[in-house]
PDB file of N, CA and C in Angstrom:
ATOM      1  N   UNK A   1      62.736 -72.373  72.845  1.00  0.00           N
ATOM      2  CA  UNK A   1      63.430 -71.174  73.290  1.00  0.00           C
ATOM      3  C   UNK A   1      64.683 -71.542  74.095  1.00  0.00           C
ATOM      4  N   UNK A   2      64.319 -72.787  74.806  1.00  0.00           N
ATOM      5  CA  UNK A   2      65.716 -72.752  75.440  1.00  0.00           C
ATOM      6  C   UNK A   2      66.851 -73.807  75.186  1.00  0.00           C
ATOM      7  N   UNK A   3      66.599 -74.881  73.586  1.00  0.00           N
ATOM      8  CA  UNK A   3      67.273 -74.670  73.330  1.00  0.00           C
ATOM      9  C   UNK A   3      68.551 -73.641  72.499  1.00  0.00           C
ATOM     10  N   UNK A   4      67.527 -72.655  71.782  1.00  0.00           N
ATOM     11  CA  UNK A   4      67.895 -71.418  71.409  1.00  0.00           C
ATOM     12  C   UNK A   4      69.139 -70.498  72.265  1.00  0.00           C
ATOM     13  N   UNK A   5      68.645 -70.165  73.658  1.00  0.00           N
ATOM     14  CA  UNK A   5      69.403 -69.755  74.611  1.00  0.00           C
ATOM     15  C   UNK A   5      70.455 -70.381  74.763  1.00  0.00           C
ATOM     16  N   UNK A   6      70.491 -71.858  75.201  1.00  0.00           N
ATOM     17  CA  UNK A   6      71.692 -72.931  75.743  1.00  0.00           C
ATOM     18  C   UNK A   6      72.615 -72.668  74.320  1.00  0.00           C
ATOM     19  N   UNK A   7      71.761 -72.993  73.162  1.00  0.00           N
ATOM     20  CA  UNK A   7      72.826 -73.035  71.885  1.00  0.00           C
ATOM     21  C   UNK A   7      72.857 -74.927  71.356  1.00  0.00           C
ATOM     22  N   UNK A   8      71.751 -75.656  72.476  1.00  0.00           N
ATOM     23  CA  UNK A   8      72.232 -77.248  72.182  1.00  0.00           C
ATOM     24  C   UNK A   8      71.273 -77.641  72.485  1.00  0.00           C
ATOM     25  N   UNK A   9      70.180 -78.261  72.466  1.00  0.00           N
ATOM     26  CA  UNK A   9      69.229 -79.029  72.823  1.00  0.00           C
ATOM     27  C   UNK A   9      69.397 -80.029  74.354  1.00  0.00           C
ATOM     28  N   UNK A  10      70.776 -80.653  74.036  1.00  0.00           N
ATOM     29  CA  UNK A  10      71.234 -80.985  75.271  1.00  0.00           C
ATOM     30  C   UNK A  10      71.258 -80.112  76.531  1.00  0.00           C
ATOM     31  N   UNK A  11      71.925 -79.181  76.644  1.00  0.00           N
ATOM     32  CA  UNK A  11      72.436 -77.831  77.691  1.00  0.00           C
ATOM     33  C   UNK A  11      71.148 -78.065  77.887  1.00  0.00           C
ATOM     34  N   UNK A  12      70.018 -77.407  77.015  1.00  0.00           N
ATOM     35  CA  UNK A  12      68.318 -77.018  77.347  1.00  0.00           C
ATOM     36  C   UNK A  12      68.186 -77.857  78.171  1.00  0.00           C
ATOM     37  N   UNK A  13      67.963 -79.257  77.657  1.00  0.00           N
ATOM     38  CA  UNK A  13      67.567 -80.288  78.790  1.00  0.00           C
ATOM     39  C   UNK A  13      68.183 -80.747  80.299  1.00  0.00           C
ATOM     40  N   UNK A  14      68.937 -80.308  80.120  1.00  0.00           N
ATOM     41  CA  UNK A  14      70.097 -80.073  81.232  1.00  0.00           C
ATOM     42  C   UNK A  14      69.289 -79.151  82.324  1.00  0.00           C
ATOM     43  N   UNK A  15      69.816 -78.037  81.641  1.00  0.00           N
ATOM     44  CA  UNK A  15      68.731 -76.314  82.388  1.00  0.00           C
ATOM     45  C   UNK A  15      67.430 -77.078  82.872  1.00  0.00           C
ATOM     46  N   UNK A  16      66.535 -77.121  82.335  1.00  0.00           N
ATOM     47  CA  UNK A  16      64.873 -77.428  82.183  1.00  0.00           C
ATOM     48  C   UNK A  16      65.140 -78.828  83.475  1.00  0.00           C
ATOM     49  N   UNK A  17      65.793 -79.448  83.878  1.00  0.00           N
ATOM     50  CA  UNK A  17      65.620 -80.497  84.579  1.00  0.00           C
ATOM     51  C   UNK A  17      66.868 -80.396  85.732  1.00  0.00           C
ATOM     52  N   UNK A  18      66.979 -79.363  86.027  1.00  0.00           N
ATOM     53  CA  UNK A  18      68.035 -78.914  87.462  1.00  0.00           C
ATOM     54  C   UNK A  18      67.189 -77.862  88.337  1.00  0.00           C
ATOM     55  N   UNK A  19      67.163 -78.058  89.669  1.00  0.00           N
ATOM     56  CA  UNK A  19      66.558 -77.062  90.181  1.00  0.00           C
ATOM     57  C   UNK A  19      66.995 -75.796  90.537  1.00  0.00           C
ATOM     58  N   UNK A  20      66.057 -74.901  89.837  1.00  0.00           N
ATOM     59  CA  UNK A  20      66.702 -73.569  89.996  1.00  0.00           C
ATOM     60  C   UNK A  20      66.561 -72.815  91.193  1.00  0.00           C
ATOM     61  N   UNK A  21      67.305 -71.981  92.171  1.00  0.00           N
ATOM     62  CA  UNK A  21      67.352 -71.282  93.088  1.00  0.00           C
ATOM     63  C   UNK A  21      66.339 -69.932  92.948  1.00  0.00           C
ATOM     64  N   UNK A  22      66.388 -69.407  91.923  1.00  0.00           N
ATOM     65  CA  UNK A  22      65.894 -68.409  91.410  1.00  0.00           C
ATOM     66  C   UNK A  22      64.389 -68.915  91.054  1.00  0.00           C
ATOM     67  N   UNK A  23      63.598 -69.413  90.731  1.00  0.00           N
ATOM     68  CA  UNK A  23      62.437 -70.198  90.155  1.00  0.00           C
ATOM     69  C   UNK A  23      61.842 -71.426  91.022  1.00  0.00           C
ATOM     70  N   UNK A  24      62.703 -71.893  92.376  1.00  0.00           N
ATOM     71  CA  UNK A  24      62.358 -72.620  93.676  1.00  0.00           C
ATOM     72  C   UNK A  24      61.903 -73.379  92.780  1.00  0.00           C
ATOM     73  N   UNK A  25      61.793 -74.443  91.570  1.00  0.00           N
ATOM     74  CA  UNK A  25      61.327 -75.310  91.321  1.00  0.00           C
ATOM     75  C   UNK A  25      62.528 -76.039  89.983  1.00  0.00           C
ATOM     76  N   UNK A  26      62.046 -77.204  89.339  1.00  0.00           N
ATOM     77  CA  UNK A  26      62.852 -77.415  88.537  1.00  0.00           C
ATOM     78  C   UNK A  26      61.840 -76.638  87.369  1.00  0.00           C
ATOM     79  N   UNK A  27      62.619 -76.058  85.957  1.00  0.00           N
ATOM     80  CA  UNK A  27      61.897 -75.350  85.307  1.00  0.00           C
ATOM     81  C   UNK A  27      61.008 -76.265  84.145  1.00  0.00           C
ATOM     82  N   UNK A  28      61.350 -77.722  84.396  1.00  0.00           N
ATOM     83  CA  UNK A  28      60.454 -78.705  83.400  1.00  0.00           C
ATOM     84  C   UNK A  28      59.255 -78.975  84.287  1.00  0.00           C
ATOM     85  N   UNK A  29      58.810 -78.526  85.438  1.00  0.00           N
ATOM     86  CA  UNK A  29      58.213 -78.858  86.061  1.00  0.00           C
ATOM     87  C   UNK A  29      57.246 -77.378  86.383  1.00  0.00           C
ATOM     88  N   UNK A  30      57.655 -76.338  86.343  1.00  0.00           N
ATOM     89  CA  UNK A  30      56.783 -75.242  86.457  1.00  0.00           C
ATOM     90  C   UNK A  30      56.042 -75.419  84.638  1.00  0.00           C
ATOM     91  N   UNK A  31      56.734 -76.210  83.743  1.00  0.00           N
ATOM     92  CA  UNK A  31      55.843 -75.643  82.567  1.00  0.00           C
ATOM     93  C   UNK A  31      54.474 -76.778  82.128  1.00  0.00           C
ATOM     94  N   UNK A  32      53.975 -76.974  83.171  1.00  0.00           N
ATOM     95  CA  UNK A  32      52.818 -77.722  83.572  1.00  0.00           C
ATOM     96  C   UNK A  32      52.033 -77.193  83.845  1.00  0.00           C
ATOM     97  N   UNK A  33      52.145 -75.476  84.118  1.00  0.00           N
ATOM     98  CA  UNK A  33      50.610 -74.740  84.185  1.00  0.00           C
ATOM     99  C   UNK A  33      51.303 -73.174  83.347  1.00  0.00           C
ATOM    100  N   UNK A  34      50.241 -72.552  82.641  1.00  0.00           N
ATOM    101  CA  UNK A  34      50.807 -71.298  82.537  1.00  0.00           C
ATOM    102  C   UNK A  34      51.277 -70.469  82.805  1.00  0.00           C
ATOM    103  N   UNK A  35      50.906 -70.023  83.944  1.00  0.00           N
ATOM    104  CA  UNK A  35      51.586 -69.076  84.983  1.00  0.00           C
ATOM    105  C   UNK A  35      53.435 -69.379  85.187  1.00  0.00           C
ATOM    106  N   UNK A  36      53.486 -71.138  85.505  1.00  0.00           N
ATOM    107  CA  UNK A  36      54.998 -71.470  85.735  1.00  0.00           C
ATOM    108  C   UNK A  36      55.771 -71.270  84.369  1.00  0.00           C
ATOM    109  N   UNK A  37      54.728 -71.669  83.016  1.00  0.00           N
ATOM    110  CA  UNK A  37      55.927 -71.425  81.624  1.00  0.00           C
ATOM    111  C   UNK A  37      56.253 -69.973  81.407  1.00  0.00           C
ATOM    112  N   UNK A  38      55.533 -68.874  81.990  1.00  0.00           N
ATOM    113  CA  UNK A  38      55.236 -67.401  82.178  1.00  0.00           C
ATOM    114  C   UNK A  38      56.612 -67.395  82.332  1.00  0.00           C
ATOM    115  N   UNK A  39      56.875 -67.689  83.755  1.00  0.00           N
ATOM    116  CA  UNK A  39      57.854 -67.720  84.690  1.00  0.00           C
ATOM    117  C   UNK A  39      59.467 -68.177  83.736  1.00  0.00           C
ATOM    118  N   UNK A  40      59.255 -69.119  83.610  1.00  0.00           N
ATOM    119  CA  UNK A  40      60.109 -70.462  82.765  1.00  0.00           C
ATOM    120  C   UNK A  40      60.873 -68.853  81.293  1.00  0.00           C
ATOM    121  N   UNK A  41      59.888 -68.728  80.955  1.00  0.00           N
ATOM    122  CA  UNK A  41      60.511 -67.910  79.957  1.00  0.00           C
ATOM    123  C   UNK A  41      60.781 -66.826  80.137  1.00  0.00           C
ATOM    124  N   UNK A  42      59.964 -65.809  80.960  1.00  0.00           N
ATOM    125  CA  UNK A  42      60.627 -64.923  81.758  1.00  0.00           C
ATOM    126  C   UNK A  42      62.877 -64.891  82.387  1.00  0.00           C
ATOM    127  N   UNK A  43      62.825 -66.142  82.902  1.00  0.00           N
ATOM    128  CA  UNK A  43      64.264 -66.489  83.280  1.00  0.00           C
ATOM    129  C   UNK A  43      65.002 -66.763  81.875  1.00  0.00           C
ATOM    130  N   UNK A  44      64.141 -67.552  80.927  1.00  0.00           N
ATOM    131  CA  UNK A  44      64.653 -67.302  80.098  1.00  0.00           C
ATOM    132  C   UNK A  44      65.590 -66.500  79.034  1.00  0.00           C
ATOM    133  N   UNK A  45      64.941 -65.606  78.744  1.00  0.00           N
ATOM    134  CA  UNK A  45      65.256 -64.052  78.603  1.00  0.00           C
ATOM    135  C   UNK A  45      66.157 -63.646  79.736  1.00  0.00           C
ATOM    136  N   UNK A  46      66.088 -63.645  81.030  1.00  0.00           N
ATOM    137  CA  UNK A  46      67.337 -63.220  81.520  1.00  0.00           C
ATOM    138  C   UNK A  46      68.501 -63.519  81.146  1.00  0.00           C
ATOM    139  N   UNK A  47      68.272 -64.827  81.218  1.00  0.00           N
ATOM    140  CA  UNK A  47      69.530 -65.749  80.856  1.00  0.00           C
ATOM    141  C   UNK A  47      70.422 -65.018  79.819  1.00  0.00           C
ATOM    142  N   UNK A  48      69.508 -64.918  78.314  1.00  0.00           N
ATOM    143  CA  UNK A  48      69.869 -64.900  76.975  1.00  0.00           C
ATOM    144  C   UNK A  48      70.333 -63.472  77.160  1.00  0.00           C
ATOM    145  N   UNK A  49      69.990 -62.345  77.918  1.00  0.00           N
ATOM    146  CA  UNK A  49      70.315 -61.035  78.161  1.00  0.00           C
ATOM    147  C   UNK A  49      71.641 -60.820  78.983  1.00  0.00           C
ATOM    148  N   UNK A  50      71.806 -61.761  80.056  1.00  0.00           N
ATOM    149  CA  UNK A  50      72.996 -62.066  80.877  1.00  0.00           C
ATOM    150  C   UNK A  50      72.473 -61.156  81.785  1.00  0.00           C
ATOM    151  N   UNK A  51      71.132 -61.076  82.289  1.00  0.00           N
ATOM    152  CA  UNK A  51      70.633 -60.416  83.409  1.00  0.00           C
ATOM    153  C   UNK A  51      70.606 -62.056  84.565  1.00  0.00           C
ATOM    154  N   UNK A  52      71.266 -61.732  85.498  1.00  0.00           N
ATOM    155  CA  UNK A  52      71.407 -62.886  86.107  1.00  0.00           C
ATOM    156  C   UNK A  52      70.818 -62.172  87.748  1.00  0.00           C
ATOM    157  N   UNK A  53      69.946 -63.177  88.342  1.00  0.00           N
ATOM    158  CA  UNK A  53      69.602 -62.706  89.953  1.00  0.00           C
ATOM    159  C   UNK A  53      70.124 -63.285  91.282  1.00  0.00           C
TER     160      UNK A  53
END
């Protein structure tokens, strides 16, 4: 999904391994339990919507 969003596989990995302000964690690191990939794709979808917080 997120390279989908980014548009590059790179960008994704980029995103997924920076810590986000919004998500207090890095987002390769919340998708280690369900609840955090919940989360992870949740922002996701913002992103791809241009709903930004």
């Amino acid at each position: 999904m997120a390279d989908r969003v980014f548009g590059s596989h790179e960008k994704a990995q980029r995103w997924l391994r920076k810590h986000s302000k919004v998500l207090g964690e890095t987002p390769i690191n919340l998708l280690q339990s369900e609840t955090g990939a919940v989360l992870v794709e949740e922002e996701l979808h913002r992103i791809d919507y241009g709903i930004f917080a």
